[in-house]
N, C-alpha and C. Protein backbone atom coordinates (compact mmCIF):
# COMPACT_ATOMS: atom_id res chain seq x y z
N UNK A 1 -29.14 19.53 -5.46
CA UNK A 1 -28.63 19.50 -6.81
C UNK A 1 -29.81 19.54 -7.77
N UNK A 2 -30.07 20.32 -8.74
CA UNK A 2 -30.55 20.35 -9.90
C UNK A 2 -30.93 19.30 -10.46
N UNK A 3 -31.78 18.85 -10.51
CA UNK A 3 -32.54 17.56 -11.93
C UNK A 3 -31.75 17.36 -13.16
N UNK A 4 -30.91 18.77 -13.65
CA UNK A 4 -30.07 18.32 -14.83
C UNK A 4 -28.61 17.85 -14.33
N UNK A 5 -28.38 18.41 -13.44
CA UNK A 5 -27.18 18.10 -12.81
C UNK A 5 -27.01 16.91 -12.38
N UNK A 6 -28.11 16.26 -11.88
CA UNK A 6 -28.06 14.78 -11.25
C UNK A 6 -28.05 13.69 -12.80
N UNK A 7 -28.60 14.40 -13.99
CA UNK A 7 -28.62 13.77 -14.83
C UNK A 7 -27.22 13.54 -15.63
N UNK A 8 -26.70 14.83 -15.64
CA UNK A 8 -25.52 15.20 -16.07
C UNK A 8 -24.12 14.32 -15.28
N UNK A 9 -24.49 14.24 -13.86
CA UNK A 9 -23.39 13.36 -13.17
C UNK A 9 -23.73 12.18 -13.69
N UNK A 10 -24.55 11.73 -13.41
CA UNK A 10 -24.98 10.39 -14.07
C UNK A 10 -24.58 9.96 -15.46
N UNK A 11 -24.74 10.82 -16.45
CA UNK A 11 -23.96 10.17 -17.43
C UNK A 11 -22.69 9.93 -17.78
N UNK A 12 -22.30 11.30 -16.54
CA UNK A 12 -20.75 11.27 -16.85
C UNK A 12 -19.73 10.07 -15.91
N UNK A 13 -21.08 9.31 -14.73
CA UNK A 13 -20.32 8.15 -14.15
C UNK A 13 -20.20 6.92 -15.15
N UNK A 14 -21.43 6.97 -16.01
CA UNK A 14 -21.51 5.70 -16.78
C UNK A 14 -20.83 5.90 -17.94
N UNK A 15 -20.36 7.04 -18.24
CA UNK A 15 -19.21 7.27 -19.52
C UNK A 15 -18.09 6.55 -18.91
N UNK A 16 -17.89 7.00 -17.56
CA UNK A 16 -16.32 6.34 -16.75
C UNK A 16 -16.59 4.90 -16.74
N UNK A 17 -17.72 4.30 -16.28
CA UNK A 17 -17.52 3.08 -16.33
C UNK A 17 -17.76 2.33 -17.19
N UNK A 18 -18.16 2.75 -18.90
CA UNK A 18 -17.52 2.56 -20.13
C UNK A 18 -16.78 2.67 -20.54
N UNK A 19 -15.69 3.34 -19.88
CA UNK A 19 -14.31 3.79 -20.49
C UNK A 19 -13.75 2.16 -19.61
N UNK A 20 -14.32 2.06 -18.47
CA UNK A 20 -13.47 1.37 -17.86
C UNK A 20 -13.63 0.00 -18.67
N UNK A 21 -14.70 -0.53 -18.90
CA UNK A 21 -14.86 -1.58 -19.14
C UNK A 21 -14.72 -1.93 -20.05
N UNK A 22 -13.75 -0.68 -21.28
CA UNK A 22 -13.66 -1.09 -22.64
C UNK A 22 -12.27 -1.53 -22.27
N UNK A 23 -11.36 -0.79 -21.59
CA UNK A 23 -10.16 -0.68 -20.93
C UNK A 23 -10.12 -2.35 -20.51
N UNK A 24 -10.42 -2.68 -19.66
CA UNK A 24 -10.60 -4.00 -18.86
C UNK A 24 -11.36 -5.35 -19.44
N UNK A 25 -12.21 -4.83 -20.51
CA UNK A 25 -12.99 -6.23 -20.82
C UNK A 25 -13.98 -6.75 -19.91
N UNK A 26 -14.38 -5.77 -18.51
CA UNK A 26 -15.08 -6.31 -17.81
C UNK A 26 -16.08 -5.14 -17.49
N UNK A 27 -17.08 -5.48 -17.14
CA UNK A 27 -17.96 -4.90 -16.48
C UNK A 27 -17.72 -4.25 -15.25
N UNK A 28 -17.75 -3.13 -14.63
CA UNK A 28 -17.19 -2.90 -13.34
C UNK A 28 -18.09 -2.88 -12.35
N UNK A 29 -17.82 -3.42 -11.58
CA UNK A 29 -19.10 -3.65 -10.17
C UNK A 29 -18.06 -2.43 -8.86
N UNK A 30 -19.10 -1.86 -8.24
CA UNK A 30 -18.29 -1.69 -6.78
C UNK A 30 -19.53 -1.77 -5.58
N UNK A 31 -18.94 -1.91 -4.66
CA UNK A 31 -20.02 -1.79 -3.32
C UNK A 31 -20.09 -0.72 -3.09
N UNK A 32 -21.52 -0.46 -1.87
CA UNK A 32 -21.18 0.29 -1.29
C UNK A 32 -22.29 0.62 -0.47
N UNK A 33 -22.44 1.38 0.44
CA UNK A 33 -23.93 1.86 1.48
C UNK A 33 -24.66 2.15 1.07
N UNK A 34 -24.97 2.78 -0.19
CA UNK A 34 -26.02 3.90 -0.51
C UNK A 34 -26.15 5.15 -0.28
N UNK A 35 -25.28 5.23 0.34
CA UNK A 35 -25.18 6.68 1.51
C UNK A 35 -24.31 7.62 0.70
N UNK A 36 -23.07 7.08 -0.06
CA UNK A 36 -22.35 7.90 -1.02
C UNK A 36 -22.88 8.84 -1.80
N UNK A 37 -22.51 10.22 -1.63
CA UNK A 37 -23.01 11.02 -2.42
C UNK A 37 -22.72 11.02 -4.02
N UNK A 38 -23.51 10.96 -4.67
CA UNK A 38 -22.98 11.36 -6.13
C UNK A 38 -21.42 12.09 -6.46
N UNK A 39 -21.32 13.09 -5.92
CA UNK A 39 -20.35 13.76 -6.20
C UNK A 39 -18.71 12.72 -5.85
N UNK A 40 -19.16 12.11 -4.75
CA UNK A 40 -18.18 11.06 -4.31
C UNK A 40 -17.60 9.58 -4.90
N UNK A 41 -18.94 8.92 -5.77
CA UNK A 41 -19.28 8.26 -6.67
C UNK A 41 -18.53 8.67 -7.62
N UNK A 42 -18.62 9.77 -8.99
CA UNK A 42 -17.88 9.86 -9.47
C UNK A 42 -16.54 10.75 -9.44
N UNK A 43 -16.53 10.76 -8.05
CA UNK A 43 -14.75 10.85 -7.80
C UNK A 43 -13.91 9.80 -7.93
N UNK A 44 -14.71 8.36 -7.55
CA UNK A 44 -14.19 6.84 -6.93
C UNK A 44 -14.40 6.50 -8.64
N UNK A 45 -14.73 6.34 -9.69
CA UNK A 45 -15.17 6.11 -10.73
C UNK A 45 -14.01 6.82 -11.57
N UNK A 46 -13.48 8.11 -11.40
CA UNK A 46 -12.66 9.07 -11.58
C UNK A 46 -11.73 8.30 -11.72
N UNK A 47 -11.19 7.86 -9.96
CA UNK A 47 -10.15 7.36 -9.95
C UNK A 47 -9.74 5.56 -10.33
N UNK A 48 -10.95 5.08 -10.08
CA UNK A 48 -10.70 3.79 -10.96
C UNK A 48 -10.13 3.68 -12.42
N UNK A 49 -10.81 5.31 -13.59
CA UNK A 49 -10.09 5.07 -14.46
C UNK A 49 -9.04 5.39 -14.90
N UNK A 50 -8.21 6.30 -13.88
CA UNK A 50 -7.09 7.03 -13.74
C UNK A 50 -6.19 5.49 -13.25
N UNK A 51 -6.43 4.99 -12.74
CA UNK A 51 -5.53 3.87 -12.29
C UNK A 51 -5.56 2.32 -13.23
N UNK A 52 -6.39 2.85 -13.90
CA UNK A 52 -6.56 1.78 -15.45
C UNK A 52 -5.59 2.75 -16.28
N UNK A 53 -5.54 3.59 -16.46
CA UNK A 53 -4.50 4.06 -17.43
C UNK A 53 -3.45 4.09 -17.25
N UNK A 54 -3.38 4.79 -16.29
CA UNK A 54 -2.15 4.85 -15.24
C UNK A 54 -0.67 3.95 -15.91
N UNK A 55 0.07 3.74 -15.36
CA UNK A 55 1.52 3.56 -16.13
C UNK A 55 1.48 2.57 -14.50
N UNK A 56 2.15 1.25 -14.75
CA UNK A 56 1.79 0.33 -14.09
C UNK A 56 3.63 -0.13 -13.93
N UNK A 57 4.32 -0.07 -13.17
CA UNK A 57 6.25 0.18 -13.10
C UNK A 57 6.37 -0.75 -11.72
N UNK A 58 7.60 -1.12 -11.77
CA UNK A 58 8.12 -1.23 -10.45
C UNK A 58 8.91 -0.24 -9.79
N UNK A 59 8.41 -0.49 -8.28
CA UNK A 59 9.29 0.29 -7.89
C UNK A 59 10.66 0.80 -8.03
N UNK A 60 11.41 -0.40 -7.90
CA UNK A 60 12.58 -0.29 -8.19
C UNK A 60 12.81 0.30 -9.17
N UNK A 61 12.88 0.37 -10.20
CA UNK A 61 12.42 1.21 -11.73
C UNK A 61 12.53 2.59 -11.59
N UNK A 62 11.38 2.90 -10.80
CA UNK A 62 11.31 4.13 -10.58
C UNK A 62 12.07 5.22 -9.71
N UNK A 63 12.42 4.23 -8.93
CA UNK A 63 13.31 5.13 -7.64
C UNK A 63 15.07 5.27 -8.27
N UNK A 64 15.15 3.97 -9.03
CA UNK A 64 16.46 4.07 -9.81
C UNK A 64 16.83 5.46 -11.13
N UNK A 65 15.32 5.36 -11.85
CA UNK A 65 15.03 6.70 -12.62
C UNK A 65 15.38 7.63 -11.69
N UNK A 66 14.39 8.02 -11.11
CA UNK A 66 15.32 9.22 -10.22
C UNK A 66 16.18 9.20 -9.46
N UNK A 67 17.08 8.64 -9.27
CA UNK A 67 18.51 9.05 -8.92
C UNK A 67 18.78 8.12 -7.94
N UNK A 68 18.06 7.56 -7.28
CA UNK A 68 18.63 6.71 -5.82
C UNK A 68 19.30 5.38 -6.45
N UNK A 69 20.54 5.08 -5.87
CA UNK A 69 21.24 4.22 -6.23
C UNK A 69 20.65 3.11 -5.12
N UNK A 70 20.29 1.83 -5.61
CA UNK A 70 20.25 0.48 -5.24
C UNK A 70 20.82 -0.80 -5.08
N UNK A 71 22.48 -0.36 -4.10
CA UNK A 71 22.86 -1.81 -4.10
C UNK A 71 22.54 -2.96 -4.16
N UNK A 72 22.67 -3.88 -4.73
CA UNK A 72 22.68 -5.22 -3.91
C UNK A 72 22.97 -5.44 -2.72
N UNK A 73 22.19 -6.15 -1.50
CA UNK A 73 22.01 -6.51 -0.64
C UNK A 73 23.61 -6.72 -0.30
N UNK A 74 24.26 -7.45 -0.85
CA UNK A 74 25.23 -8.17 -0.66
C UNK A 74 27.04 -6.86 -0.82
N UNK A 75 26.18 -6.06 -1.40
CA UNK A 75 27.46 -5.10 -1.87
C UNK A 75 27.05 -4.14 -0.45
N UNK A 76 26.27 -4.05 0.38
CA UNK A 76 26.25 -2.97 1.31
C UNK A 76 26.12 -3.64 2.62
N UNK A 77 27.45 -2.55 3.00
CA UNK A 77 28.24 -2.84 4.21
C UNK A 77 27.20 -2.71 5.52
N UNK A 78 26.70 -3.62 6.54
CA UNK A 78 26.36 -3.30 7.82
C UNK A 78 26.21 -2.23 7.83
N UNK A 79 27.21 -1.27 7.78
CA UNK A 79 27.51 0.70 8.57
C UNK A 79 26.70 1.22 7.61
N UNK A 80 26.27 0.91 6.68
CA UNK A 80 25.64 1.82 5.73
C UNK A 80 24.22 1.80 5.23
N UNK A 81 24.05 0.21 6.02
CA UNK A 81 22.64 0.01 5.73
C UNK A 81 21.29 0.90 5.93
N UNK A 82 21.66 0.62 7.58
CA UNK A 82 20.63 1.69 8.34
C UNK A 82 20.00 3.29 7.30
N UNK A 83 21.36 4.07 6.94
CA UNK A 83 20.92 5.22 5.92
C UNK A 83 20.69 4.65 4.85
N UNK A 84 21.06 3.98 3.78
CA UNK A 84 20.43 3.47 3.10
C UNK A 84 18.59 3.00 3.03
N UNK A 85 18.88 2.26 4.15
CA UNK A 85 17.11 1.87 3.96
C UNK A 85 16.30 3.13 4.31
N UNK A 86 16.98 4.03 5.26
CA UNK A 86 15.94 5.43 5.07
C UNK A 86 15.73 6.36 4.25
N UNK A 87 16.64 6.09 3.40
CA UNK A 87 16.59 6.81 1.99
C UNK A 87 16.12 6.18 0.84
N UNK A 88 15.62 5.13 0.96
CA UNK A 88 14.51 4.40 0.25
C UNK A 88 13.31 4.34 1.09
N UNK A 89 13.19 4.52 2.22
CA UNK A 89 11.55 4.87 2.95
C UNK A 89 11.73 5.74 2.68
N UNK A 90 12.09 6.97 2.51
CA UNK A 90 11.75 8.87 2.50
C UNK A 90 11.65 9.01 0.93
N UNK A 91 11.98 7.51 0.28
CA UNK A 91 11.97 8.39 -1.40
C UNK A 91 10.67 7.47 -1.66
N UNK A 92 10.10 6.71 -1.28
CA UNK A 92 8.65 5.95 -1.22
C UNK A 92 7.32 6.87 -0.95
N UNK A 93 8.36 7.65 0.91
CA UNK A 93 6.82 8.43 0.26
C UNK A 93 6.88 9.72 0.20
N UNK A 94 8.12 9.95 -0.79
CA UNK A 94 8.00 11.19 -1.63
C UNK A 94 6.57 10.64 -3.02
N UNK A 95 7.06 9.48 -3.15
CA UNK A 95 6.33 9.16 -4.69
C UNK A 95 4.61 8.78 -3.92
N UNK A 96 4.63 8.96 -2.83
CA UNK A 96 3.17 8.08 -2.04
C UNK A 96 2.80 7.13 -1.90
N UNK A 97 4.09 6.47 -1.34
CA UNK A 97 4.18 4.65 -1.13
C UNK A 97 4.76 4.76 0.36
N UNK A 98 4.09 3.94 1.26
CA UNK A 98 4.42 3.99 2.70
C UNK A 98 4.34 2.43 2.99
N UNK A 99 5.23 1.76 3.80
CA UNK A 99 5.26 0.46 4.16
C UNK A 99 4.52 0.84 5.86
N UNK A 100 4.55 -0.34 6.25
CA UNK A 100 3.65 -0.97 6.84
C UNK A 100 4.31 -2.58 7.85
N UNK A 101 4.32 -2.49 9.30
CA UNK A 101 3.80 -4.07 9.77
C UNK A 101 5.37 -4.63 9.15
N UNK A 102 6.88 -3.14 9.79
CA UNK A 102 8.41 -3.79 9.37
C UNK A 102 8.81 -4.53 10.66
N UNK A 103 8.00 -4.09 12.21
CA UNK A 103 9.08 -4.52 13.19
C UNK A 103 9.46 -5.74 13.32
N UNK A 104 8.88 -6.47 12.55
CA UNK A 104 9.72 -8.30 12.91
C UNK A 104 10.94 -8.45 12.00
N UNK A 105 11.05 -7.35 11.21
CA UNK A 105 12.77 -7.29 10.41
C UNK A 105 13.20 -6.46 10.83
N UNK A 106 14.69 -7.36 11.10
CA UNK A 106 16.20 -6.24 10.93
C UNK A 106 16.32 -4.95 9.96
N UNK A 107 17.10 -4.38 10.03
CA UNK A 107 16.94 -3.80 8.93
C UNK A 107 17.73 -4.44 7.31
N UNK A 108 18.79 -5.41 7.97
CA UNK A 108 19.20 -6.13 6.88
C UNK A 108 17.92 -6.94 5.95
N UNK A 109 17.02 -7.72 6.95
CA UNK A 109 16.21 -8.39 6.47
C UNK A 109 15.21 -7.65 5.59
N UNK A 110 15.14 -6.39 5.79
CA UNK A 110 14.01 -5.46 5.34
C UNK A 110 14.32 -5.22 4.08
N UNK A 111 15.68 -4.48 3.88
CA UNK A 111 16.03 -4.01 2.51
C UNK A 111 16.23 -5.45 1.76
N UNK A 112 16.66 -6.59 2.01
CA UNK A 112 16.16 -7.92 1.13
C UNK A 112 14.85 -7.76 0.65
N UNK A 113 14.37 -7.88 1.61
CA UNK A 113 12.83 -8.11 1.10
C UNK A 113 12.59 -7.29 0.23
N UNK A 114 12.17 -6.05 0.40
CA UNK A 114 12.65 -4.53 -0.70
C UNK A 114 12.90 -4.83 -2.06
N UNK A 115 14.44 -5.06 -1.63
CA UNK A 115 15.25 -5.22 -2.93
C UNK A 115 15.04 -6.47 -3.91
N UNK A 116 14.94 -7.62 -3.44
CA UNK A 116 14.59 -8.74 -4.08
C UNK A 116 13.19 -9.16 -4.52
N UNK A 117 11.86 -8.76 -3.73
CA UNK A 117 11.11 -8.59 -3.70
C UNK A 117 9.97 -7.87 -4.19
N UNK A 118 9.83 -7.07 -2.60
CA UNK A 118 9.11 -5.66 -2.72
C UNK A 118 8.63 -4.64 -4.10
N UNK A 119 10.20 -4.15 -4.10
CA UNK A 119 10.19 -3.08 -5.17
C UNK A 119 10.32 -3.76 -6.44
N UNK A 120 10.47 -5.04 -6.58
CA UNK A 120 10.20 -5.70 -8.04
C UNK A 120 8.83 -5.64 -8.39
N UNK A 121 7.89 -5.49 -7.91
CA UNK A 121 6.43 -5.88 -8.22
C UNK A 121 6.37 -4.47 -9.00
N UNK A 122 5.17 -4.44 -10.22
CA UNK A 122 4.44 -3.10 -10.89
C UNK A 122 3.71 -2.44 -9.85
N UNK A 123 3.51 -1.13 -9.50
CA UNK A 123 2.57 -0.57 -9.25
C UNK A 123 2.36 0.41 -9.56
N UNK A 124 1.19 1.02 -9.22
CA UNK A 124 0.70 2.32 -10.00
C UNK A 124 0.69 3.50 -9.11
N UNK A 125 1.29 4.74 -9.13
CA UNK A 125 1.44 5.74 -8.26
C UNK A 125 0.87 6.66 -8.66
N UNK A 126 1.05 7.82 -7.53
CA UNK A 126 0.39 9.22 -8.57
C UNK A 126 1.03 10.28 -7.53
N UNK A 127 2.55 10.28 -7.45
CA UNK A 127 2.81 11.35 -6.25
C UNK A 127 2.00 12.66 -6.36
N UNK A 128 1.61 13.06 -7.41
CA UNK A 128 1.31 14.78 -7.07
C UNK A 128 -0.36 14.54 -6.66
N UNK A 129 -0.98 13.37 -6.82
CA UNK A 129 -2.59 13.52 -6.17
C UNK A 129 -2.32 13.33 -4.72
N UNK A 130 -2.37 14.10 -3.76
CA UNK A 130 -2.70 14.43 -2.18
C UNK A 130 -3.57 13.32 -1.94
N UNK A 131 -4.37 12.75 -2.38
CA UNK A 131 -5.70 12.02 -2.30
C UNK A 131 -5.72 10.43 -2.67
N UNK A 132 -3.95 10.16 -3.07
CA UNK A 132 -4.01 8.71 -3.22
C UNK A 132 -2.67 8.37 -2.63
N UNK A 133 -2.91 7.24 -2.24
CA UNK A 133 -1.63 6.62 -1.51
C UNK A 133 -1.49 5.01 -1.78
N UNK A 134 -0.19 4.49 -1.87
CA UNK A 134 -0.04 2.94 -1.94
C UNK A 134 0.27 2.58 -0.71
N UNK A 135 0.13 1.42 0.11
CA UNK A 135 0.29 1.32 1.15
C UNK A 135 0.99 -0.20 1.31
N UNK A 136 2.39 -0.61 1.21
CA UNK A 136 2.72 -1.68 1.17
C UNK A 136 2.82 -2.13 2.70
N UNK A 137 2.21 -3.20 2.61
CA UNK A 137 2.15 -4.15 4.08
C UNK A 137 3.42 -5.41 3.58
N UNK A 138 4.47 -4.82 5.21
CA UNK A 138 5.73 -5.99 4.76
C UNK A 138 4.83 -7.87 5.69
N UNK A 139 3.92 -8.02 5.76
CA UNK A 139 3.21 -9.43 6.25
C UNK A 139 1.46 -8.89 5.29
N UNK A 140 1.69 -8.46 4.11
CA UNK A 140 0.37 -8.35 3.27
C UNK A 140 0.00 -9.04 2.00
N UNK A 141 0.86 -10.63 2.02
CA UNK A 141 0.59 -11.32 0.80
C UNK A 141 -0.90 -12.45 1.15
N UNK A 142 -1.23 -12.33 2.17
CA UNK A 142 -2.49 -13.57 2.69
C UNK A 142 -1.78 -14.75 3.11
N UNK A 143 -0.58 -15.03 2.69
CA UNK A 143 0.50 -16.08 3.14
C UNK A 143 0.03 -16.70 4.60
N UNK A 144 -0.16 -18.41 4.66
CA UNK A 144 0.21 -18.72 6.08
C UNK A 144 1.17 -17.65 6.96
N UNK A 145 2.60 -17.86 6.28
CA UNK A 145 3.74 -17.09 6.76
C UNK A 145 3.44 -16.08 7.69
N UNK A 146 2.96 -14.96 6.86
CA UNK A 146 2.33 -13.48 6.62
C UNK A 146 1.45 -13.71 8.17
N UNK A 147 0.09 -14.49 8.30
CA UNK A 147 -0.51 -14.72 9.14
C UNK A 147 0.02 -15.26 10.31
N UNK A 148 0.81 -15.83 10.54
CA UNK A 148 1.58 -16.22 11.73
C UNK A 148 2.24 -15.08 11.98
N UNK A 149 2.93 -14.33 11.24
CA UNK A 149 4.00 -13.79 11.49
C UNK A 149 2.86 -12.20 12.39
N UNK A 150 1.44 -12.14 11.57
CA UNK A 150 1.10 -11.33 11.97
C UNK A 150 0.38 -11.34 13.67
N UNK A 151 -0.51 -12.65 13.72
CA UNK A 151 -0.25 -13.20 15.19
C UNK A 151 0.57 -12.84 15.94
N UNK A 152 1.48 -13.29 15.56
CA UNK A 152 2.23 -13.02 16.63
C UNK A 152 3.15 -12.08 17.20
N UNK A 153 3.29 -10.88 16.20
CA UNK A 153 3.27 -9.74 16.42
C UNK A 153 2.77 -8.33 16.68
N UNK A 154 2.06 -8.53 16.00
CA UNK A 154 1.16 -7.39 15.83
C UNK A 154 -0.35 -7.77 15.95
N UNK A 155 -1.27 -8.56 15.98
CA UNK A 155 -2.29 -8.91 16.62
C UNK A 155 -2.72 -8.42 17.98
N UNK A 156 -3.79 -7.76 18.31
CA UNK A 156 -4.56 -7.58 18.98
C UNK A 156 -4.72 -8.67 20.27
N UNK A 157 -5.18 -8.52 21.43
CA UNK A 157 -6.25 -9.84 21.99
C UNK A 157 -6.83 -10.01 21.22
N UNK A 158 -7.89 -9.22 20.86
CA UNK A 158 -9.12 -9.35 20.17
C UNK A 158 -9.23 -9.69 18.35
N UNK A 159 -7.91 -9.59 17.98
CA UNK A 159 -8.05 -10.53 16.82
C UNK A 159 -7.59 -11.88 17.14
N UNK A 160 -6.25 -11.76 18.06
CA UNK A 160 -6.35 -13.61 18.34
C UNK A 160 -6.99 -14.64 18.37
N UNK A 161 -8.16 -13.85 19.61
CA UNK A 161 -9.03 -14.42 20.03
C UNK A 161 -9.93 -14.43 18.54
N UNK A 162 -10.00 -13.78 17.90
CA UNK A 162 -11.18 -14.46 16.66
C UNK A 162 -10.29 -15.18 15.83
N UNK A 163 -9.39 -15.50 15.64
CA UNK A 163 -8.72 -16.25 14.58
C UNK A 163 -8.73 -17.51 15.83
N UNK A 164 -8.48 -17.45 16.90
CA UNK A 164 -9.01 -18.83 17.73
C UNK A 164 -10.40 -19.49 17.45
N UNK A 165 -11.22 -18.29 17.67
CA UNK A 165 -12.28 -18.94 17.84
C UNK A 165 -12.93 -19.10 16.25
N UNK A 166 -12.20 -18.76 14.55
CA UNK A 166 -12.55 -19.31 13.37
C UNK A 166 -11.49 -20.60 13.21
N UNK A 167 -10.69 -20.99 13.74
CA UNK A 167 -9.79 -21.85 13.64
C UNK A 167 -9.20 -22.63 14.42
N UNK A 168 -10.14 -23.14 15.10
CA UNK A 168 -9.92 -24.04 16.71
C UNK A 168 -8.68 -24.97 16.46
N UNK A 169 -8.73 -25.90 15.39
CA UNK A 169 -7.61 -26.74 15.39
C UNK A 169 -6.17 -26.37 15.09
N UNK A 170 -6.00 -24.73 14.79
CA UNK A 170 -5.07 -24.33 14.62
C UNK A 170 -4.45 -24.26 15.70
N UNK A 171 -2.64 -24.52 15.50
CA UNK A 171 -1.86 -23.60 16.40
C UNK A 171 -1.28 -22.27 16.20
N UNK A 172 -1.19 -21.67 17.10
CA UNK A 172 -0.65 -20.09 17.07
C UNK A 172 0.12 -19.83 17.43
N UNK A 173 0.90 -19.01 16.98
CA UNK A 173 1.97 -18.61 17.89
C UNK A 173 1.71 -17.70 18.85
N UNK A 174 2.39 -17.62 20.21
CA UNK A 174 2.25 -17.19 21.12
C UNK A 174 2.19 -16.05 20.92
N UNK A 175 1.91 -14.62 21.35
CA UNK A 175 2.29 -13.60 21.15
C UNK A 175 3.58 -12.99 21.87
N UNK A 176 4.48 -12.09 21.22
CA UNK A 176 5.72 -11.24 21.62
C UNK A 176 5.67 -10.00 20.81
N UNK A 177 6.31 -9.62 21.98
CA UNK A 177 6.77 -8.04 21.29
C UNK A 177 7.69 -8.03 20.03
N UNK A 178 7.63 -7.26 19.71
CA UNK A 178 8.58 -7.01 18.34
C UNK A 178 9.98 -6.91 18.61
N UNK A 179 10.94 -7.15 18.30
CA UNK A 179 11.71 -7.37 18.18
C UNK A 179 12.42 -6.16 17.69
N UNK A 180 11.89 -5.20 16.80
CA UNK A 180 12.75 -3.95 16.03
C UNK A 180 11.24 -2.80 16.22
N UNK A 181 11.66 -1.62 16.57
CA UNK A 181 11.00 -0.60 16.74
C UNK A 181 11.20 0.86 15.57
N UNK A 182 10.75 0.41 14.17
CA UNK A 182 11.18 1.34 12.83
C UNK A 182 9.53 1.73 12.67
N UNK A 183 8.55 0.94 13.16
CA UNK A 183 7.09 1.61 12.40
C UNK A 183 6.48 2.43 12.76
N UNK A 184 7.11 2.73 14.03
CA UNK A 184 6.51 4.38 14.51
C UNK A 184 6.96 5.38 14.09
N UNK A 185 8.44 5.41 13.51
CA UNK A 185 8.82 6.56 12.91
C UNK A 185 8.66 6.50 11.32
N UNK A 186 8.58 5.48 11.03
CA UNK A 186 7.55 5.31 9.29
C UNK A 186 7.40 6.61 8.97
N UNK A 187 7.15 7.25 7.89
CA UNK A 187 6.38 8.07 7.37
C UNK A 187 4.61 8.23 7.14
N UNK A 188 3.99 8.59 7.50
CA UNK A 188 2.38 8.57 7.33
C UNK A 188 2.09 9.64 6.50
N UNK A 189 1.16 9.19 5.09
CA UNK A 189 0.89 9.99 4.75
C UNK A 189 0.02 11.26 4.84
N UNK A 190 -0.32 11.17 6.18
CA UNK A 190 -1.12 12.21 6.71
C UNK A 190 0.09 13.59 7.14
N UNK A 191 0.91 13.12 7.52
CA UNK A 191 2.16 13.43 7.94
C UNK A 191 2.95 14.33 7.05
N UNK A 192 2.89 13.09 5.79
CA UNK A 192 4.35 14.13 4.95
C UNK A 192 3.18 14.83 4.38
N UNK A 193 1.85 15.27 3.70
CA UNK A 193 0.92 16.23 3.52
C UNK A 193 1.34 17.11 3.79
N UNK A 194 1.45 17.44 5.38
CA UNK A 194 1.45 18.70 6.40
C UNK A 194 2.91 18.70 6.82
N UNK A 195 3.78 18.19 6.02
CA UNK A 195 5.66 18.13 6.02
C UNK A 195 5.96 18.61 7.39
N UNK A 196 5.32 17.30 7.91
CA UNK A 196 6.06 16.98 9.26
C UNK A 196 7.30 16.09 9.13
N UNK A 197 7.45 15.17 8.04
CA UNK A 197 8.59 14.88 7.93
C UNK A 197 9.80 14.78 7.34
């Protein structure tokens, strides 16, 4: 790269992270190797301030805007659930929101969580960027709960064994299989890209 060019990226990262920090009130720090190329730098800088501007919604909000109707938990019948909740996973990651870590729920239990929950929180999307994705984890609040629940499902040996050996006086739950088999057919956004699904 050119001497002006390196100069030229350069100002145009620290314009972004003036924009950001007028935006935020804060100074913006990020990590990183050193190894990042410039050009990559202010891609990540790019998108930090694209997601400061960004329009900040709940899900629910949004999926109701476009057209998908959202019972109450309580108004939908057993027989109807099952399509239901796949027509709120397939309209998630139409918008580029993919869940995550469902098999210890039913599917009744799932669309609760979802509905009462989940899709209440703001977040920030960007279906038409290829290059960004939300990734909701259903055991991703840091929760004791969350952590047991992840133990003992979905844990590794080899994370057990380190959450044993940072937390000796803890108990754990044993490990078991899952109980419901929905996260392999999930949607991945690598996946719907190349509309495999």
């Amino acid at each position: 790269m050119a001497k002006d060019d390196e100069k030229d990226r350069k100002a145009r990262i620290e314009n972004l992270q003036r924009k950001i920090e007028e935006m935020t009130g804060e100074k913006p720090i990020s990590f990183g190797s050193g190894r990042c190329s410039p050009e990559l730098k202010e891609k990540f800088w790019e998108y930090v301030l694209a997601f400061e501007e960004g329009q900040h919604s709940p899900l629910f909000d949004t999926l109701v805007n476009g057209g998908l109707s959202l019972p109450t938990p309580d108004e939908l019948a057993d027989q109807d659930l099952e399509k239901k909740l796949w027509e709120i996973i397939y309209a998630l990651a139409l918008l580029g929101v993919f869940l995550h870590n469902t098999d210890h729920l039913n599917d009744r239990e799932l669309y609760e969580d979802l509905w009462q929950d989940v899709l209440r929180e703001d977040y920030f999307i960007q279906p038409a960027n290829k290059d960004y994705a939300c990734h909701l984890d259903m055991i991703g609040s840091g929760s004791e709960e969350d952590l047991l629940i992840f133990l003992q499902y979905y844990a590794d040996e080899g994370e057990r064994e380190w959450w044993k050996n940072e937390y000796p006086q803890d108990d754990f739950p044993a490990p078991e299989p899952t109980p419901y088999d929905r996260d392999r057919h999930l949607p991945k956004r690598e996946e719907w890209e190349e509309g495999q699904c």
